[in-house]
N, C-alpha and C. Protein backbone atom coordinates (compact mmCIF):
# COMPACT_ATOMS: atom_id res chain seq x y z
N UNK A 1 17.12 -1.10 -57.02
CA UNK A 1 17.65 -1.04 -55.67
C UNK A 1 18.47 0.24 -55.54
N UNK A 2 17.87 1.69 -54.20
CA UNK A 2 19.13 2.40 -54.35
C UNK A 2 19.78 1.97 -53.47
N UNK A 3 21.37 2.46 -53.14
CA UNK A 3 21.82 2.48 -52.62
C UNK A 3 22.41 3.86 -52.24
N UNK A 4 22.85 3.70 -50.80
CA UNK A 4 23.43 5.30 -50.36
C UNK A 4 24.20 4.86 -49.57
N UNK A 5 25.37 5.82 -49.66
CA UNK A 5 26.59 5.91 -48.69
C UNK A 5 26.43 6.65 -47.42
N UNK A 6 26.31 6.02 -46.22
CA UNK A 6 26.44 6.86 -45.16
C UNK A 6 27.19 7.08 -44.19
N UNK A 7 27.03 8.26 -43.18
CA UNK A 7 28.12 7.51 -42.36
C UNK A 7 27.28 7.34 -41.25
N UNK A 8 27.26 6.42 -40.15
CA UNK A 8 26.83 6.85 -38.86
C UNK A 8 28.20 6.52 -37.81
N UNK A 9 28.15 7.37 -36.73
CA UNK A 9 28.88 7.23 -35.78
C UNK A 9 28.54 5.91 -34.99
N UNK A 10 29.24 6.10 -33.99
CA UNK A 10 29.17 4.83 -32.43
C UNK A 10 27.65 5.25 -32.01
N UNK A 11 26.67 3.97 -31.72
CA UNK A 11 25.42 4.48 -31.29
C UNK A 11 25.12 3.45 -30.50
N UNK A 12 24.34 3.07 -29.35
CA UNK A 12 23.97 2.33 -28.44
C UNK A 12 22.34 2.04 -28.39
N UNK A 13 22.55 0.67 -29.08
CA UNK A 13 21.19 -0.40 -28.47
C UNK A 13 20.90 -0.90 -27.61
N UNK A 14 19.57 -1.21 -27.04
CA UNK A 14 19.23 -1.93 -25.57
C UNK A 14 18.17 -2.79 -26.32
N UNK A 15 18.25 -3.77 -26.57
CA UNK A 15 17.36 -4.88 -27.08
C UNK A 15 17.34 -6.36 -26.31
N UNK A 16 16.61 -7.31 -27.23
CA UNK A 16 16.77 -8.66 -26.55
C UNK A 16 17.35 -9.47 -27.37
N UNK A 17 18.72 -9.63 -26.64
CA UNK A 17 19.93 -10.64 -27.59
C UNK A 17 19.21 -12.36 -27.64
N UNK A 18 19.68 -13.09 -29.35
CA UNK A 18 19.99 -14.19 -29.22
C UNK A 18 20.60 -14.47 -30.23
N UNK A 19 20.73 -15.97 -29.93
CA UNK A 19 22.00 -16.37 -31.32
C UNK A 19 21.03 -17.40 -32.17
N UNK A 20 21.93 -17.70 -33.62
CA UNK A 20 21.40 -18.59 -34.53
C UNK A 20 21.52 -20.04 -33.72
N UNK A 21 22.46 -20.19 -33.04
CA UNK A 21 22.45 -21.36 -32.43
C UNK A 21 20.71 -21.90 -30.95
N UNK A 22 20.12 -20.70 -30.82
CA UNK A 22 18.57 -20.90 -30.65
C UNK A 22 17.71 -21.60 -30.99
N UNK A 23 18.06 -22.03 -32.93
CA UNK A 23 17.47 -22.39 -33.45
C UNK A 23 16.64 -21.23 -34.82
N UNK A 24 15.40 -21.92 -35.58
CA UNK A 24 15.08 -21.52 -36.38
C UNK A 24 13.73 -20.45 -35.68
N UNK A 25 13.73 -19.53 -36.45
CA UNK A 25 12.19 -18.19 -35.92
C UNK A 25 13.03 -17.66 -34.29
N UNK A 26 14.07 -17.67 -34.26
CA UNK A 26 14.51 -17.11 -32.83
C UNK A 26 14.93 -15.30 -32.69
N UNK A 27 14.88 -15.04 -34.16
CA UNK A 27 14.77 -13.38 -34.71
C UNK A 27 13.70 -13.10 -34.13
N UNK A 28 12.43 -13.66 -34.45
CA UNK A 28 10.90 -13.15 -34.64
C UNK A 28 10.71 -13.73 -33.01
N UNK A 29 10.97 -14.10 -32.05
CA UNK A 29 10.84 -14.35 -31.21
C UNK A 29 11.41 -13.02 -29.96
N UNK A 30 12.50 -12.70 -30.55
CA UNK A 30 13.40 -11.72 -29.87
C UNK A 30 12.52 -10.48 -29.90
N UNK A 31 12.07 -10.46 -31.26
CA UNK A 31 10.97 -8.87 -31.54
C UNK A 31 9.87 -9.38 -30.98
N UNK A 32 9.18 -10.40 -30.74
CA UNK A 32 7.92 -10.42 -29.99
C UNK A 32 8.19 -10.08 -28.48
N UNK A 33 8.98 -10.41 -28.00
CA UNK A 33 9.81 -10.24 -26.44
C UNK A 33 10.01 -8.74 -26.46
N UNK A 34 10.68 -8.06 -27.35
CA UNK A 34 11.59 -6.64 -27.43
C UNK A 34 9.77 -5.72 -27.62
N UNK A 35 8.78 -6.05 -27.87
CA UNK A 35 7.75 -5.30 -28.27
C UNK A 35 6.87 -5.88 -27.09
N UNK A 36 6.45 -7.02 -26.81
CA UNK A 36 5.95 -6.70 -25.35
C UNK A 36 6.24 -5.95 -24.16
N UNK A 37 7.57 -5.72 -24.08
CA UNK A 37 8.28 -5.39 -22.83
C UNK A 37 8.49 -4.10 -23.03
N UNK A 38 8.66 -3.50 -24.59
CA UNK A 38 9.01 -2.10 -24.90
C UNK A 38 9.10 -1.14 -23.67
N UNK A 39 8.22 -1.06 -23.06
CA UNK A 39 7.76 -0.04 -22.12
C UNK A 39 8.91 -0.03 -20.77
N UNK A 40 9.27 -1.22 -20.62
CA UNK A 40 10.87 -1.32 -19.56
C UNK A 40 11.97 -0.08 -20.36
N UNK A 41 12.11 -0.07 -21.71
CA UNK A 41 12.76 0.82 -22.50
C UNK A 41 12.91 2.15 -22.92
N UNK A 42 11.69 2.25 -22.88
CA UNK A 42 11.02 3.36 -23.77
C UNK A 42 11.89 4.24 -23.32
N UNK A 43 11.97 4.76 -22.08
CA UNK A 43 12.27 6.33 -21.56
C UNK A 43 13.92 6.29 -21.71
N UNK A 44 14.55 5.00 -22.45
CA UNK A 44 15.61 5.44 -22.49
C UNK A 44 15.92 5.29 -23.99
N UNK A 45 15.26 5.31 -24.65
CA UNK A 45 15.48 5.33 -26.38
C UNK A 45 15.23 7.13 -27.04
N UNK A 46 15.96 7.02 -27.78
CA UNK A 46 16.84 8.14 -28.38
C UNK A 46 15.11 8.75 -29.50
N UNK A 47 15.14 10.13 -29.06
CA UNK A 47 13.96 10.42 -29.80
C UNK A 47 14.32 11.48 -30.62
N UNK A 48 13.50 11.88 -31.65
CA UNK A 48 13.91 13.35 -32.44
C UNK A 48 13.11 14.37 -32.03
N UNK A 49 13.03 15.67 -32.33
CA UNK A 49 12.46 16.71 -31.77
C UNK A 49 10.99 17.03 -31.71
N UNK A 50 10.56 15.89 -32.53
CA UNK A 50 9.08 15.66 -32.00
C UNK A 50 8.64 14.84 -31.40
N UNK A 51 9.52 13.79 -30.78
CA UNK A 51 9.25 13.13 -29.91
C UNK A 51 9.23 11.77 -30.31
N UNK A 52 9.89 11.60 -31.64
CA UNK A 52 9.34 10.25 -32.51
C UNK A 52 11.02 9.29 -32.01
N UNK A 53 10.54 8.10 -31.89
CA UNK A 53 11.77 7.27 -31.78
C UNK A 53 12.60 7.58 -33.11
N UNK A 54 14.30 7.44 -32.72
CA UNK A 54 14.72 7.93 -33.92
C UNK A 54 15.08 6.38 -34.60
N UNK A 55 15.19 5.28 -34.00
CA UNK A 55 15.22 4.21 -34.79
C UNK A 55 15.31 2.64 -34.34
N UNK A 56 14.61 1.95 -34.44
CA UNK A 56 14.59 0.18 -34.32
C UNK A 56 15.48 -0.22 -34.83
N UNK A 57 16.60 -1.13 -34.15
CA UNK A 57 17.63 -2.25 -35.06
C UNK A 57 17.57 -3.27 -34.46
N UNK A 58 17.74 -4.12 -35.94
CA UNK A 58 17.96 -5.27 -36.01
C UNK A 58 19.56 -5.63 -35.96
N UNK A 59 20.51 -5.30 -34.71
CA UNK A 59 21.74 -5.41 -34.58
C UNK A 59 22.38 -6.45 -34.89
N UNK A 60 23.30 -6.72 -35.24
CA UNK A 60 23.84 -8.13 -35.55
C UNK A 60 25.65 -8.30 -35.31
N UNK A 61 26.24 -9.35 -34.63
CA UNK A 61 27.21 -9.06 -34.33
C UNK A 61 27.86 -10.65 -35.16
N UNK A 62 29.04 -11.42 -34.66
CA UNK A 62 29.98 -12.46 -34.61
C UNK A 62 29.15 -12.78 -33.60
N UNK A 63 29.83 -14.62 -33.18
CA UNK A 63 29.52 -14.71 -31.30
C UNK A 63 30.44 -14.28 -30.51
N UNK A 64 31.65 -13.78 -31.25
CA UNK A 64 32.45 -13.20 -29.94
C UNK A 64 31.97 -12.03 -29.87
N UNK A 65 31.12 -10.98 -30.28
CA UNK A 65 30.34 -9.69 -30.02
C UNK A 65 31.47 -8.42 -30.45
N UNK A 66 32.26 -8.68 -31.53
CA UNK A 66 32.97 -8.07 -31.92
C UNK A 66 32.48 -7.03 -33.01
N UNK A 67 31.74 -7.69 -34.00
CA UNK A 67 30.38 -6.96 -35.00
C UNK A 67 31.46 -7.55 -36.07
N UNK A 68 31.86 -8.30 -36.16
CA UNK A 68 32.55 -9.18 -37.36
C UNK A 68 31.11 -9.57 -38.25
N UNK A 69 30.90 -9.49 -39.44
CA UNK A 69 30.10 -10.61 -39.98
C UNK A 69 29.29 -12.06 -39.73
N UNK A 70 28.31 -12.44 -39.99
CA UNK A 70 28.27 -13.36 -39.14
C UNK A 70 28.86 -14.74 -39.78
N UNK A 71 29.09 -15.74 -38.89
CA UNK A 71 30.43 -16.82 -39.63
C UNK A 71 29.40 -18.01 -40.67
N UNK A 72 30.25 -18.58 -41.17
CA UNK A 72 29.75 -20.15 -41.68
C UNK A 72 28.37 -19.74 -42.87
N UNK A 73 29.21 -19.23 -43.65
CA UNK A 73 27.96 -18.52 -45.07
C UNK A 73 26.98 -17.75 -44.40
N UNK A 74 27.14 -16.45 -43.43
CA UNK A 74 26.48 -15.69 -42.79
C UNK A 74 25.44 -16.41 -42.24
N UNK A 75 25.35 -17.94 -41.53
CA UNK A 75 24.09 -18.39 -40.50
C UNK A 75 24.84 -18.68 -39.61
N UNK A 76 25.93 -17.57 -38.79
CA UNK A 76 25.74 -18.49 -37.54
C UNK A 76 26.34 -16.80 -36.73
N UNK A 77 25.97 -16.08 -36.04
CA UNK A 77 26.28 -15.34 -35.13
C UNK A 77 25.11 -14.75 -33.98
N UNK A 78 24.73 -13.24 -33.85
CA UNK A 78 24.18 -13.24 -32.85
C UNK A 78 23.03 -11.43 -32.98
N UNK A 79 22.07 -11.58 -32.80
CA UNK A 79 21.59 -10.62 -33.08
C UNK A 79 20.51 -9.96 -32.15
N UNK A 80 20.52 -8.78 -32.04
CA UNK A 80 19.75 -7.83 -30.63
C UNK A 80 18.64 -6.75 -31.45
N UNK A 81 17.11 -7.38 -30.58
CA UNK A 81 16.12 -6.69 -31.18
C UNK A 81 15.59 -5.61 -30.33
N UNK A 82 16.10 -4.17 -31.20
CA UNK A 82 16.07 -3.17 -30.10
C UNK A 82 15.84 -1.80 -30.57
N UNK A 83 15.92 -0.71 -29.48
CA UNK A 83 15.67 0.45 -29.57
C UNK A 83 16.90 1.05 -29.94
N UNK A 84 17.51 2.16 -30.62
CA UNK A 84 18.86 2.92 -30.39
C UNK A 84 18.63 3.91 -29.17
N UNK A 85 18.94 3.99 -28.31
CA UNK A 85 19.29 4.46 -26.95
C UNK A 85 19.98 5.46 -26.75
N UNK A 86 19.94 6.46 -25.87
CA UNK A 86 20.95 7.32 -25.29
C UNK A 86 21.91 6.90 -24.80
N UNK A 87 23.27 7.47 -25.32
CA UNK A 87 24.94 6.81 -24.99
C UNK A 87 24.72 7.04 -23.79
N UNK A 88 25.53 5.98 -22.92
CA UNK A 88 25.27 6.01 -21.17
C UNK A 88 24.44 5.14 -20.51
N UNK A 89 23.16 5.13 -21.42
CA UNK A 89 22.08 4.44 -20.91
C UNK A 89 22.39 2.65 -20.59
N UNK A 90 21.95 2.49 -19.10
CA UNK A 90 21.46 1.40 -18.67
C UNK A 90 20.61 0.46 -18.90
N UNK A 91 21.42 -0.65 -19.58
CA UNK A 91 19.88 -1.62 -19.85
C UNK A 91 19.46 -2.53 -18.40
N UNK A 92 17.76 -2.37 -18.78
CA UNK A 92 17.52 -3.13 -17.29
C UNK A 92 17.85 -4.52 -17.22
N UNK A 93 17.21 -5.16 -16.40
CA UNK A 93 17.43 -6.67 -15.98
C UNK A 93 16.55 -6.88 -17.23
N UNK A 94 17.47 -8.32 -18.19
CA UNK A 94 16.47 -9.28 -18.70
C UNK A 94 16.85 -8.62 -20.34
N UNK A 95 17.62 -6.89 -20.45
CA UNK A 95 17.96 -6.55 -21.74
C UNK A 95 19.03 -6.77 -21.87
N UNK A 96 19.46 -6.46 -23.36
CA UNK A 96 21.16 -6.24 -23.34
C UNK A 96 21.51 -4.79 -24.45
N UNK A 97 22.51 -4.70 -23.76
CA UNK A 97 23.11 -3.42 -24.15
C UNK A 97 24.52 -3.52 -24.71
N UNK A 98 24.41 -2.63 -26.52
CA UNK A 98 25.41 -2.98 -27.25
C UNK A 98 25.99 -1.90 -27.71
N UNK A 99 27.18 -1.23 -27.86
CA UNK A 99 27.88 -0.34 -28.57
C UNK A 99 28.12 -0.52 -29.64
N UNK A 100 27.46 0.25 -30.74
CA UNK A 100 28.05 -0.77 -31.78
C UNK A 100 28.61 0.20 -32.71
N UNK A 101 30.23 -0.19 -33.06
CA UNK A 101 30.83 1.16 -33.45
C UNK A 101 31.00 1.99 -35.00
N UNK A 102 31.13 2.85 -34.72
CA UNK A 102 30.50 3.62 -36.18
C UNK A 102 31.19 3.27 -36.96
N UNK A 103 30.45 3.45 -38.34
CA UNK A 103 30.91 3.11 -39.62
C UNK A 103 30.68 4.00 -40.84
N UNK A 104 31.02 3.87 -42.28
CA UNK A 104 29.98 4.23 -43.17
C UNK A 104 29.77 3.12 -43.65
N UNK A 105 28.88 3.34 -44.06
CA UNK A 105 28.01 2.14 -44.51
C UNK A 105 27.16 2.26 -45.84
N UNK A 106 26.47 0.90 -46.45
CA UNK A 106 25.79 1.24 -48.01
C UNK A 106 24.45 1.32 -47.05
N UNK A 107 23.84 1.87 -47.51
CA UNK A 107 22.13 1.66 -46.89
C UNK A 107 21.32 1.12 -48.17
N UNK A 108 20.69 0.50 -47.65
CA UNK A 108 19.46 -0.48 -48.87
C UNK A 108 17.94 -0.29 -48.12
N UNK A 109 17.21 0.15 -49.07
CA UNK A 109 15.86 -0.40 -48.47
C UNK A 109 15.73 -1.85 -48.28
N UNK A 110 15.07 -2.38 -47.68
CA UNK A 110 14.94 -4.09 -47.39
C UNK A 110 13.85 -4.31 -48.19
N UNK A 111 13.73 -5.05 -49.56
CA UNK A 111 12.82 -5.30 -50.11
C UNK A 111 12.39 -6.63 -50.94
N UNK A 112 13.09 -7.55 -49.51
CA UNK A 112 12.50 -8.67 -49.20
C UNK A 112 13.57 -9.83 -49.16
N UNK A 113 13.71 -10.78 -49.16
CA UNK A 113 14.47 -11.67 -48.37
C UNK A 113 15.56 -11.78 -49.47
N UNK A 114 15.29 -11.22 -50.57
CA UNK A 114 16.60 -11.24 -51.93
C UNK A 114 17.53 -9.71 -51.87
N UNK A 115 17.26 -8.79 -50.87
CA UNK A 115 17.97 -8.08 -50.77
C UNK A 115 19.37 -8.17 -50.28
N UNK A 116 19.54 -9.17 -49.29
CA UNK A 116 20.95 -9.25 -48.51
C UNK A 116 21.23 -9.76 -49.83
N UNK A 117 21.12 -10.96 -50.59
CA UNK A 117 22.23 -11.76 -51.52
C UNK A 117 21.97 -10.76 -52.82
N UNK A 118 21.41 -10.07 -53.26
CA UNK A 118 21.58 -8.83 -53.94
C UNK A 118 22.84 -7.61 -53.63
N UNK A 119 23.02 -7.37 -52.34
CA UNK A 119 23.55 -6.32 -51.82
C UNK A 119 25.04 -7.39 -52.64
N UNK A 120 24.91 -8.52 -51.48
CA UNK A 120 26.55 -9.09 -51.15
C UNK A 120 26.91 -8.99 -52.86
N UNK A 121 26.45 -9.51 -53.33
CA UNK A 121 26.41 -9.23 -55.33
C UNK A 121 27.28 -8.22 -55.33
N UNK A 122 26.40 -7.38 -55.28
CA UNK A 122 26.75 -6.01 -55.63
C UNK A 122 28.36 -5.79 -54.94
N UNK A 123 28.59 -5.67 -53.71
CA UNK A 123 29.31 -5.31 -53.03
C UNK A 123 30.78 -6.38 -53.53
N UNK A 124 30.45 -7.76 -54.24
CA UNK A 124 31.62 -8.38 -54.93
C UNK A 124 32.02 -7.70 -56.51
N UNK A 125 30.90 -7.34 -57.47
CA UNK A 125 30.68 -6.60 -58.27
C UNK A 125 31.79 -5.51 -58.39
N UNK A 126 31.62 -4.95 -57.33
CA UNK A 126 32.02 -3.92 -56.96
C UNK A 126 33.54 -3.82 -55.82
N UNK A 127 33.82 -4.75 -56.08
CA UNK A 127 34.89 -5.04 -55.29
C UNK A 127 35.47 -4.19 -54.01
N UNK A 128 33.82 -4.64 -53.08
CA UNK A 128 33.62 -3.81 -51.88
C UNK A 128 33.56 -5.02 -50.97
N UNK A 129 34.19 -4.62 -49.60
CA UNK A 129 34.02 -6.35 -48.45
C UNK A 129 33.33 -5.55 -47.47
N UNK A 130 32.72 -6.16 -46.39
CA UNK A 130 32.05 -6.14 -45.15
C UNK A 130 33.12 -5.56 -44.37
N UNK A 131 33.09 -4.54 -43.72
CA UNK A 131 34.09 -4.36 -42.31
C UNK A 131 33.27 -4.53 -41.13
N UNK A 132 32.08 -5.24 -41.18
CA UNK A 132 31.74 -6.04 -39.99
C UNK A 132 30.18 -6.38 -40.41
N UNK A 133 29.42 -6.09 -39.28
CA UNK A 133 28.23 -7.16 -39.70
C UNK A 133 27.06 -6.14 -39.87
N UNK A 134 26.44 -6.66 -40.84
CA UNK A 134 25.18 -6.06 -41.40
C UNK A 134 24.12 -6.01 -40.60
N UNK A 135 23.32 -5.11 -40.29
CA UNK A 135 22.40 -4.30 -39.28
C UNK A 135 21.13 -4.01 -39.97
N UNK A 136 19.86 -4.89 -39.50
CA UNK A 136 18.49 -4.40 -39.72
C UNK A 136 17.97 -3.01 -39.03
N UNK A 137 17.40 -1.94 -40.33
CA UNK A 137 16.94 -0.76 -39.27
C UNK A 137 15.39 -0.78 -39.79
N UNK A 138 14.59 -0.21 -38.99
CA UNK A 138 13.05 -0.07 -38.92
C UNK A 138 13.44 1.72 -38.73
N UNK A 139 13.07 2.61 -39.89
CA UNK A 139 12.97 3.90 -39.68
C UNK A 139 11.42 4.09 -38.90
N UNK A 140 11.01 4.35 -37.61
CA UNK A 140 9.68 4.47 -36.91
C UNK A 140 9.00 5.58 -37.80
N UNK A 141 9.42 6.48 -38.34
CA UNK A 141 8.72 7.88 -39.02
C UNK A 141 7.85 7.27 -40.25
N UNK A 142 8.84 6.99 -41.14
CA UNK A 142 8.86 6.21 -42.38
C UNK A 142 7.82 4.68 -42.68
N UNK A 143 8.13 3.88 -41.29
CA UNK A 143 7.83 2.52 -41.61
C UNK A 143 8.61 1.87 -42.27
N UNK A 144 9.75 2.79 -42.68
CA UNK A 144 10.31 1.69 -44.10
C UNK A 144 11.48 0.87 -43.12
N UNK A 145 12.11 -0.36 -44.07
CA UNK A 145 13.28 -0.92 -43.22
C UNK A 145 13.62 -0.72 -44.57
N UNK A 146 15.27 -1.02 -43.85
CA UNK A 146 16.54 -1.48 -44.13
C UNK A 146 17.61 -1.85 -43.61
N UNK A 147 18.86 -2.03 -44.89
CA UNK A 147 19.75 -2.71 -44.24
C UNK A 147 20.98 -2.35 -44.37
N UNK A 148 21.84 -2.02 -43.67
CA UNK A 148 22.93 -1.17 -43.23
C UNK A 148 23.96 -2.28 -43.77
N UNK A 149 25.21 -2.32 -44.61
CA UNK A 149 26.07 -2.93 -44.74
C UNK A 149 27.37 -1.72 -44.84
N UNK A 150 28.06 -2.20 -43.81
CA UNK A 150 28.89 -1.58 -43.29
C UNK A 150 30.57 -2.01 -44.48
N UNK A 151 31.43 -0.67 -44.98
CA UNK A 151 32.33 -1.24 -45.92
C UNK A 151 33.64 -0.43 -45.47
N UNK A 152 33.27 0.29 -43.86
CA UNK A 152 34.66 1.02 -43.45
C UNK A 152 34.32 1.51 -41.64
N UNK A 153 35.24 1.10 -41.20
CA UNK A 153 34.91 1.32 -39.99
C UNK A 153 35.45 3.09 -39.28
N UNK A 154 35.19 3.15 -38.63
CA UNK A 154 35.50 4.58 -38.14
C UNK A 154 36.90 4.69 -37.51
């Protein structure tokens, strides 16, 4: 597993919010919704100089939308399946739109459902804590995902 230290600043998603309290498959439901509709979005998601989206997240907040961790052995908060967006940008009717504020963070490739309780390992190991909630990214260039665990806020 590598890991890398990064930093990213304050960046803005427009996705389709829901919570664990939805129920079970309500992630994979949000991305089937957030990928039909894409096209309501598109022209306002953040591209690089060739034109390529610069990135898909799997945002994740508290339910008070604070970006706390999520509560009750990490199953219970709230998460937005989305584009990263131009700061400013308007989400339409039916999206939601999240600020979500910068951090540095560990970055992990996601390499498969033993990565989060690997990371958290590590990060006790290492006598490192969460300064808020851990973030799915889809690099569009790459294909690859990962997962952003945030250990200092800005």
């Amino acid at each position: 597993m590598k890991i890398e230290k990064m930093i990213k600043e304050s960046f803005t998603v427009i996705g389709k919010e829901g919570s664990t309290a939805d129920g079970p498959g309500f992630i994979q439901a949000l991305w089937q919704d957030a990928n039909e509709h894409f096209d309501q979005i598109e022209a306002l998601a953040k591209r690089d100089e060739q034109g390529n989206l610069i990135g898909i997240w799997g945002a994740m907040s508290d339910p008070t939308r604070s970006f706390q961790p999520w509560g009750e052995g990490f199953s219970r908060g709230l998460y937005l399946a989305g584009a990263e967006c131009r700061d400013g940008a308007e989400a339409p009717e039916g999206w939601t739109k999240w600020v979500v504020p910068g951090y540095e963070f560990l970055r992990v490739e996601n390499e498969g459902p033993e990565t989060f309780t690997e990371m958290i390992r590590y990060m006790e190991e290492n006598h490192l804590s969460l300064a808020g909630a851990v973030h799915d990214f889809s690099d569009p260039r790459t294909g690859k995902g990962y997962m952003f665990f945030p250990i200092r806020r800005l």
